[in-house]
N, C-alpha and C. Protein backbone atom coordinates (compact mmCIF):
# COMPACT_ATOMS: atom_id res chain seq x y z
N UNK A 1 -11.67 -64.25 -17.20
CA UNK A 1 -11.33 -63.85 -15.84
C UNK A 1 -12.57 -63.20 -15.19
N UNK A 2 -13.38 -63.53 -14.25
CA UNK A 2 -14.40 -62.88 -13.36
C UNK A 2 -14.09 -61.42 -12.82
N UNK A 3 -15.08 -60.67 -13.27
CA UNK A 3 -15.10 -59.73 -12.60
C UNK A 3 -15.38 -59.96 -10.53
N UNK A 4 -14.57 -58.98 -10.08
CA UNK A 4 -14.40 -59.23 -8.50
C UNK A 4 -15.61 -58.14 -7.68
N UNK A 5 -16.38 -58.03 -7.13
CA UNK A 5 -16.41 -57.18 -6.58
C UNK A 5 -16.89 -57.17 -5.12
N UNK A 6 -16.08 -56.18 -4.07
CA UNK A 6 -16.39 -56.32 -2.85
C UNK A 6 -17.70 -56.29 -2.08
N UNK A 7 -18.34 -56.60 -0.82
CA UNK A 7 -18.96 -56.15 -0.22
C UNK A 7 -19.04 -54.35 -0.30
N UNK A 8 -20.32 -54.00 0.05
CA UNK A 8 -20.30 -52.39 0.21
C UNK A 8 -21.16 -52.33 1.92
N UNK A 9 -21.24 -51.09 2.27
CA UNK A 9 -21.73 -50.96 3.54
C UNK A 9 -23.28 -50.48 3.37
N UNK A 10 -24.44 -51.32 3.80
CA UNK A 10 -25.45 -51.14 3.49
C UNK A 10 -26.25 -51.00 5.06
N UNK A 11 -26.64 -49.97 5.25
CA UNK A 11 -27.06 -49.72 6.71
C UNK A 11 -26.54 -50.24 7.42
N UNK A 12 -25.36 -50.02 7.62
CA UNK A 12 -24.28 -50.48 9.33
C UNK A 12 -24.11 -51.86 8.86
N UNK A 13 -23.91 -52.76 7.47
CA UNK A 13 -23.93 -54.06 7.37
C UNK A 13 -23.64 -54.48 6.03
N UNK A 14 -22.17 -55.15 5.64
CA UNK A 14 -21.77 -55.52 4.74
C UNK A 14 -23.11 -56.40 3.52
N UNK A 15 -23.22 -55.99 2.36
CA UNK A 15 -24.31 -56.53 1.32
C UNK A 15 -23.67 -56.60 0.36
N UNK A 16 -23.82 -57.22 -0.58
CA UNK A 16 -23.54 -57.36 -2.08
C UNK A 16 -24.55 -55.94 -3.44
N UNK A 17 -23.81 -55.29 -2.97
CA UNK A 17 -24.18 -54.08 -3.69
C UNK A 17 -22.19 -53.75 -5.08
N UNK A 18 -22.90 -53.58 -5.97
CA UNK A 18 -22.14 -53.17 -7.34
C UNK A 18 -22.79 -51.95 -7.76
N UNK A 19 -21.65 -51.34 -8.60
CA UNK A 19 -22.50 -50.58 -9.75
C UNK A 19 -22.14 -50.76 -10.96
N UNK A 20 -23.21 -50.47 -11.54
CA UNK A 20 -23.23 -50.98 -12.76
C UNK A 20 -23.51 -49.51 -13.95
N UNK A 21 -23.29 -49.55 -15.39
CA UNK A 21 -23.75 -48.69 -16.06
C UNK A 21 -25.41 -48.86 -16.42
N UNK A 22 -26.32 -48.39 -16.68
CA UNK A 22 -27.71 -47.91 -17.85
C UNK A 22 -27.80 -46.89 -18.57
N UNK A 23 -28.08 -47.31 -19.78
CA UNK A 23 -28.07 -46.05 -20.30
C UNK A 23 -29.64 -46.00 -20.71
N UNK A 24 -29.56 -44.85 -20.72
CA UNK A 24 -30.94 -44.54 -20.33
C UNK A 24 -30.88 -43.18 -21.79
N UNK A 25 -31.73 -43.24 -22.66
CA UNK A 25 -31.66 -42.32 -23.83
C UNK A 25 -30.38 -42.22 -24.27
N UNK A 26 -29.54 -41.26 -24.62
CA UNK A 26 -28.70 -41.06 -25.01
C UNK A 26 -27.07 -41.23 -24.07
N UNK A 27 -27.38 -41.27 -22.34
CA UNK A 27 -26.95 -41.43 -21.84
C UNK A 27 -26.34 -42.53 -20.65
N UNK A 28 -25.13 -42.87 -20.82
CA UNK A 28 -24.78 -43.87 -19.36
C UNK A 28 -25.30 -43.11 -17.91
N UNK A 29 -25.27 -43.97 -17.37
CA UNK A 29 -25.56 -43.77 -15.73
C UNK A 29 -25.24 -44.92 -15.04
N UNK A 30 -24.04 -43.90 -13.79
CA UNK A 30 -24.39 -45.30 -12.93
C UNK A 30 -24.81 -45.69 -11.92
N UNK A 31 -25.82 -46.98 -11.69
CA UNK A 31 -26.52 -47.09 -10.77
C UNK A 31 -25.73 -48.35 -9.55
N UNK A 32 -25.96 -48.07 -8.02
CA UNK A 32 -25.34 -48.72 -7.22
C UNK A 32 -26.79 -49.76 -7.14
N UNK A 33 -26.39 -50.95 -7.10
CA UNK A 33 -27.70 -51.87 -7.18
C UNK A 33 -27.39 -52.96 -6.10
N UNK A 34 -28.42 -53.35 -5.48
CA UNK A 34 -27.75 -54.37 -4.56
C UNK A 34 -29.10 -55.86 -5.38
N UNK A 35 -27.12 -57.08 -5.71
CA UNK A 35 -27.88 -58.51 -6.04
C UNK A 35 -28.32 -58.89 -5.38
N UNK A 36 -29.31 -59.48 -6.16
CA UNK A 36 -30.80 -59.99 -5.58
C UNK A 36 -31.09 -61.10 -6.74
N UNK A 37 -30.54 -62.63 -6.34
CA UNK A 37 -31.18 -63.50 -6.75
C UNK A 37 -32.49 -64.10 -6.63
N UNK A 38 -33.65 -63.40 -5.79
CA UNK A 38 -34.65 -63.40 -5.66
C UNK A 38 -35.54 -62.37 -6.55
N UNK A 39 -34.87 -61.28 -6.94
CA UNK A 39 -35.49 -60.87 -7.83
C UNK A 39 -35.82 -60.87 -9.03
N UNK A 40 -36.74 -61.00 -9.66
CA UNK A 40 -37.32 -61.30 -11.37
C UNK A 40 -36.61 -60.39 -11.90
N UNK A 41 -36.44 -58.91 -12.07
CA UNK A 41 -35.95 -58.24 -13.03
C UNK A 41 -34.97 -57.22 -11.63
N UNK A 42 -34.24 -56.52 -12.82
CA UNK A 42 -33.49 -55.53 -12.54
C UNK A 42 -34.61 -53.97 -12.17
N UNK A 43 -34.74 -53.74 -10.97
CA UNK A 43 -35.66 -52.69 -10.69
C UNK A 43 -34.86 -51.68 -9.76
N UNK A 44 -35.18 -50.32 -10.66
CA UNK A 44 -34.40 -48.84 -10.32
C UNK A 44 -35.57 -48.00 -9.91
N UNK A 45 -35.54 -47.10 -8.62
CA UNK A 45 -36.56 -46.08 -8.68
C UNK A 45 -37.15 -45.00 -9.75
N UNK A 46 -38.22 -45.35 -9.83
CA UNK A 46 -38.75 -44.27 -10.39
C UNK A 46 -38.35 -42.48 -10.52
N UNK A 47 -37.82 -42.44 -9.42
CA UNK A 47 -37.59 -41.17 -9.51
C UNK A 47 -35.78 -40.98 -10.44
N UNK A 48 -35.30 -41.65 -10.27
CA UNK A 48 -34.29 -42.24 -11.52
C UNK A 48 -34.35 -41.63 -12.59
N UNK A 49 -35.79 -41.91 -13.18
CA UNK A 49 -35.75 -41.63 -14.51
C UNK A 49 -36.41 -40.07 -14.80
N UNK A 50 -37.34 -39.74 -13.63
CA UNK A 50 -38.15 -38.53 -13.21
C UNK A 50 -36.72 -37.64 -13.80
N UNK A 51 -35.61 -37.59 -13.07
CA UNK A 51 -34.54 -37.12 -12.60
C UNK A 51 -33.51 -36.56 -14.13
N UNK A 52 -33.71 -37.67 -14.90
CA UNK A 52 -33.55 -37.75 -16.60
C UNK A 52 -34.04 -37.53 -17.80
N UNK A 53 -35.76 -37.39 -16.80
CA UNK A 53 -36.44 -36.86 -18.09
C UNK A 53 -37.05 -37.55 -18.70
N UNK A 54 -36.64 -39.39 -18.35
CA UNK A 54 -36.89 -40.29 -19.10
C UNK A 54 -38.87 -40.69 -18.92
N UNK A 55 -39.59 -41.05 -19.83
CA UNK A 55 -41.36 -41.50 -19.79
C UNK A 55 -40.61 -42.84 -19.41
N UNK A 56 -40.40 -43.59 -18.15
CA UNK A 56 -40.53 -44.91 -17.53
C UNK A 56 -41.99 -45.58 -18.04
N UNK A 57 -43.09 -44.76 -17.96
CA UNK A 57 -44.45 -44.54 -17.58
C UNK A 57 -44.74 -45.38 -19.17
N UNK A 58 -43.60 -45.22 -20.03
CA UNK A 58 -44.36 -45.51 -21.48
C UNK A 58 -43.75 -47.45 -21.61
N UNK A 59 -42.88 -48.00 -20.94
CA UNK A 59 -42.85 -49.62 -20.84
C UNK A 59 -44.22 -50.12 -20.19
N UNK A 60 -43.81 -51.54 -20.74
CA UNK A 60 -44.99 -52.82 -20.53
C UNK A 60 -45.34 -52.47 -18.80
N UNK A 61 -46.47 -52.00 -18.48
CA UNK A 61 -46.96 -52.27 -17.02
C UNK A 61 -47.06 -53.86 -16.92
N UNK A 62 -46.45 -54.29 -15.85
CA UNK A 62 -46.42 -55.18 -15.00
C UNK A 62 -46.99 -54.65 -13.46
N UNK A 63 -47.45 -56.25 -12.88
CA UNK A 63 -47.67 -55.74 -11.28
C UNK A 63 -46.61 -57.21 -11.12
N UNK A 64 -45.70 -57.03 -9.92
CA UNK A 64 -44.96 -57.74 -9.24
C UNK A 64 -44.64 -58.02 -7.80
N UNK A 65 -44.41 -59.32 -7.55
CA UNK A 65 -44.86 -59.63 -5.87
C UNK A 65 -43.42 -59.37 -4.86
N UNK A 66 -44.07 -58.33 -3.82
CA UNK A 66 -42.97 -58.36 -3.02
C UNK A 66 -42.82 -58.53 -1.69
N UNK A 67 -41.35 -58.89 -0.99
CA UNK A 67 -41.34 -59.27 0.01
C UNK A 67 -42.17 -59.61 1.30
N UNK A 68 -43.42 -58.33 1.25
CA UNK A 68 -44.46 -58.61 2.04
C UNK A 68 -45.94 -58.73 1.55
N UNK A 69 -45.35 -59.54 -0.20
CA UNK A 69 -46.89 -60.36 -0.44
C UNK A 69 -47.33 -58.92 -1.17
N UNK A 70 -48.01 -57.70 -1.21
CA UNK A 70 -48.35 -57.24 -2.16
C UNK A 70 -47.55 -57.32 -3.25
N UNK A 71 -48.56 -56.30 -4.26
CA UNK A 71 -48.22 -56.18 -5.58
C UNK A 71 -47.69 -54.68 -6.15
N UNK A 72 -46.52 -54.58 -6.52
CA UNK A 72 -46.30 -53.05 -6.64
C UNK A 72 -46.44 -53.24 -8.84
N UNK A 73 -46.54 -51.39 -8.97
CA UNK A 73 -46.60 -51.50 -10.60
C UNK A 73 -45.20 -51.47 -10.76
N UNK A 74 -44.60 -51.71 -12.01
CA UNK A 74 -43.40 -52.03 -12.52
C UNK A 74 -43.70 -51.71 -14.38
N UNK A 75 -42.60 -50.75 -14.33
CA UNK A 75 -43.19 -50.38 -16.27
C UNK A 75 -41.91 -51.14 -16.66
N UNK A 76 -41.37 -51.87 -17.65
CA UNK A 76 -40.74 -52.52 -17.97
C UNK A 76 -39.70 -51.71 -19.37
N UNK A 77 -38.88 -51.80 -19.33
CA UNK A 77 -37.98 -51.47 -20.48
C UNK A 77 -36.67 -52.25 -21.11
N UNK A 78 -36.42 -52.58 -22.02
CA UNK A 78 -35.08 -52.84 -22.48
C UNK A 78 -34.19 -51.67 -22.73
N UNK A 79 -33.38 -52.19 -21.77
CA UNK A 79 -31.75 -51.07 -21.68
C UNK A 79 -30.67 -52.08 -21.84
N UNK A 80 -29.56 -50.81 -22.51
CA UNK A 80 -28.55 -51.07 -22.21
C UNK A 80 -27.94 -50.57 -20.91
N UNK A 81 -27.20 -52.44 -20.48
CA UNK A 81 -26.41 -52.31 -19.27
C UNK A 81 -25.51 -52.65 -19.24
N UNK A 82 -24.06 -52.42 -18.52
CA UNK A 82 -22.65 -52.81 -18.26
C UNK A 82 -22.23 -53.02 -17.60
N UNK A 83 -21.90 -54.31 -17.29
CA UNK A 83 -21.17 -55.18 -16.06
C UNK A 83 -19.54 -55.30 -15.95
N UNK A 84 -18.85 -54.51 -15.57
CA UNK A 84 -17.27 -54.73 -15.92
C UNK A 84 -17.20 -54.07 -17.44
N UNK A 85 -16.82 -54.58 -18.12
CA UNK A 85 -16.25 -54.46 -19.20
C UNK A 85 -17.61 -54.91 -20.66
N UNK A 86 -18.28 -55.42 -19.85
CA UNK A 86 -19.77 -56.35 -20.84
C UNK A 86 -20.39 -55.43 -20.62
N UNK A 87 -21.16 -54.87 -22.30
CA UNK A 87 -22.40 -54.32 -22.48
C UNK A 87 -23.27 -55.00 -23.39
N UNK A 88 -24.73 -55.08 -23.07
CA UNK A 88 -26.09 -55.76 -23.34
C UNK A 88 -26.94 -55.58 -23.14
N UNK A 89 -27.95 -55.89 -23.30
CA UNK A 89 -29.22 -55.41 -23.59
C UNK A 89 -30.21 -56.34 -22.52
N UNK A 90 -31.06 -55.75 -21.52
CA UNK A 90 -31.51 -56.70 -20.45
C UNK A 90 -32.75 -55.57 -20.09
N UNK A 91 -33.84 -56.08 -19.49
CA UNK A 91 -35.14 -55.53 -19.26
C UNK A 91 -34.56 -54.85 -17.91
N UNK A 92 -35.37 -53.90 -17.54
CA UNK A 92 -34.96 -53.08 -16.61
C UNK A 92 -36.09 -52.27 -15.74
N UNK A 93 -36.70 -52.55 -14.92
CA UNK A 93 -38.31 -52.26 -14.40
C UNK A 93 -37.62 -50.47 -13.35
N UNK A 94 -38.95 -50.03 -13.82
CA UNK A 94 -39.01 -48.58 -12.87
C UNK A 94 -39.91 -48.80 -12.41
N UNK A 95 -39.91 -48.38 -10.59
CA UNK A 95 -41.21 -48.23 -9.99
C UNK A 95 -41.59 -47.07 -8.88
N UNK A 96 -42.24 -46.31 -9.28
CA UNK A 96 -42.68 -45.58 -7.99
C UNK A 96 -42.81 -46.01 -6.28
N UNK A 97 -43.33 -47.43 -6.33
CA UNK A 97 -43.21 -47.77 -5.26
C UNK A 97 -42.66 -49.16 -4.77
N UNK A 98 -41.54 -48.71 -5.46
CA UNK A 98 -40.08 -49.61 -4.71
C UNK A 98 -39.81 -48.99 -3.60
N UNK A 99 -40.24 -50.01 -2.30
CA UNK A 99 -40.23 -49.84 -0.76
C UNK A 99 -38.88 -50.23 -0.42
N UNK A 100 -37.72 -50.19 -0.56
CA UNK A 100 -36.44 -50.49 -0.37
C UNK A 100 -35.68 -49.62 -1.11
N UNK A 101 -35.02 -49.24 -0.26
CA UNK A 101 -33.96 -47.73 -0.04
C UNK A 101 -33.05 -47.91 -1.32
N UNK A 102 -33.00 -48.76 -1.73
CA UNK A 102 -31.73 -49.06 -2.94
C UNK A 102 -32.78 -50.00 -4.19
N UNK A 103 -31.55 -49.76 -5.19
CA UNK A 103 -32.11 -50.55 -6.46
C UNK A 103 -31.95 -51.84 -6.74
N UNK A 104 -32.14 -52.85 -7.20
CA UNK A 104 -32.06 -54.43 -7.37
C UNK A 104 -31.93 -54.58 -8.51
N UNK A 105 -30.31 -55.59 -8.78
CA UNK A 105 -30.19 -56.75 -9.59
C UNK A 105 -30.96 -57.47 -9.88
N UNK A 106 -31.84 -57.52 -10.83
CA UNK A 106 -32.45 -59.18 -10.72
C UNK A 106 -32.07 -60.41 -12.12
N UNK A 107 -32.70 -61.06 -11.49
CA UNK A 107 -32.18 -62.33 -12.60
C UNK A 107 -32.55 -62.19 -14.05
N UNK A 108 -33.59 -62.07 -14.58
CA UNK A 108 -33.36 -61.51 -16.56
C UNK A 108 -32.88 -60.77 -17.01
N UNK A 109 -32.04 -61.84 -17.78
CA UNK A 109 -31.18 -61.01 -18.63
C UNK A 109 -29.92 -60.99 -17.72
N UNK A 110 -29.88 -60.78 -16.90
CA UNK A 110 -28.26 -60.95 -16.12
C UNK A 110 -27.51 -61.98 -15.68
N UNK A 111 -29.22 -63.41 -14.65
CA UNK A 111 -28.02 -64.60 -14.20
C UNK A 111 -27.71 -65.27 -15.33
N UNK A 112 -29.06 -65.50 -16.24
CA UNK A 112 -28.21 -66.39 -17.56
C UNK A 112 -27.41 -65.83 -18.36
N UNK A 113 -26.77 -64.92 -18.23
CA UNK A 113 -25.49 -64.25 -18.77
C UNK A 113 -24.19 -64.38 -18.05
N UNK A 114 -24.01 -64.36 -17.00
CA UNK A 114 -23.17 -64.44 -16.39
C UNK A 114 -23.48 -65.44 -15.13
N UNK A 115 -22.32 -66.44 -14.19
CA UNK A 115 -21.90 -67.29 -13.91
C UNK A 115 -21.88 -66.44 -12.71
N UNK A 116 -22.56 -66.23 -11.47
CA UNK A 116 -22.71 -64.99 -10.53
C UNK A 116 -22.04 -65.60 -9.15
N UNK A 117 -21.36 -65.52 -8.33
CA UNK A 117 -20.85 -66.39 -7.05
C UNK A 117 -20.75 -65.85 -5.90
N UNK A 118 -21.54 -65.80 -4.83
CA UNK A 118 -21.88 -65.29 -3.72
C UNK A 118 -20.99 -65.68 -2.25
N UNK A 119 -19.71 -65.12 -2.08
CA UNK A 119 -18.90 -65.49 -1.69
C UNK A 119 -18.83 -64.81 -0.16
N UNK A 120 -20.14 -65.03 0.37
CA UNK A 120 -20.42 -64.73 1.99
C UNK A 120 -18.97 -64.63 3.30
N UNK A 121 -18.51 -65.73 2.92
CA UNK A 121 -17.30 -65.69 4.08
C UNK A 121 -15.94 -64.59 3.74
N UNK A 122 -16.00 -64.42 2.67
CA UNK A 122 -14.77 -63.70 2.27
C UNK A 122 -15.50 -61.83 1.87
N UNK A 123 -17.38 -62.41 1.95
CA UNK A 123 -17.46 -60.66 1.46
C UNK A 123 -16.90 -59.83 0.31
N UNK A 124 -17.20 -61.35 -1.01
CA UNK A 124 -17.14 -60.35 -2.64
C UNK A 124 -17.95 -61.25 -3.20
N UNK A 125 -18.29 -61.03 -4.14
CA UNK A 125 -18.81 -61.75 -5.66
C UNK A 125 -18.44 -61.48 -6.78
N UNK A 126 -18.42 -62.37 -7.37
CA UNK A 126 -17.92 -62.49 -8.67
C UNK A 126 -19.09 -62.41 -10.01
N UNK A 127 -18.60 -62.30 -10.65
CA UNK A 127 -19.36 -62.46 -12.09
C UNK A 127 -18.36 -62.84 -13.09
N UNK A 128 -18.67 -64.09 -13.89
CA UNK A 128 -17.35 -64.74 -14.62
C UNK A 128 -18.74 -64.84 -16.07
N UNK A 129 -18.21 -64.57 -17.42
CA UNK A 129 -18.66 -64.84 -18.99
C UNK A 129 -19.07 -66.55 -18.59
């Protein structure tokens, strides 16, 4: 059975924003993320982890391309994350300079896991095993 979930209100304007669990050291957290099938990885602000205590600073540096063509840094980590009722293990990027007000879904580790359905006219998406 697919998990359902509604539109949320994202600056005066219905988006496909969920939350989801990370756990991050010893602890869950949950983060409101808006999907983004354009994005390579799952990327949370930096200050996220500032906030936890967590060394972001100690994953794989990556540089990654965004919306307006530069390159921002991206430290890379494997976390556990939870979608509905599913927990797994999926890379998870922190960045200081993530220029967008919210955090991003991205595709490793999440679309080839789940069956994702972007259901514009009705304003939900799904995620089905």
């Amino acid at each position: 059975m697919p998990e359902i979930y509604y539109y949320k209100l994202l600056r005066g304007r219905l988006a496909p924003l969920i939350t989801i669990g990370v756990k991050i050291g010893d602890m869950w957290y949950p983060m409101e993320v808006y999907v983004d099938s354009g994005a390579a990885y799952t990327l949370l602000h930096a200050q996220i982890a500032e906030g936890v205590k967590f060394d972001y600073r100690s994953g794989k540096c990556t540089y990654l391309q965004v919306g307006d063509g530069s390159f921002i840094p991206v430290y890379l980590h494997d976390l556990q994350i939870q979608i509905g009722a599913e927990q797994f293990t999926a890379t998870v990027g922190f960045s200081e300079k993530l220029g967008v007000g919210f955090n991003l879904l991205g595709r490793t580790g999440i679309f080839d896991r789940f069956k994702i359905c972007f259901q514009e006219s009705q304003r939900i998406l799904t995620f089905e095993l």
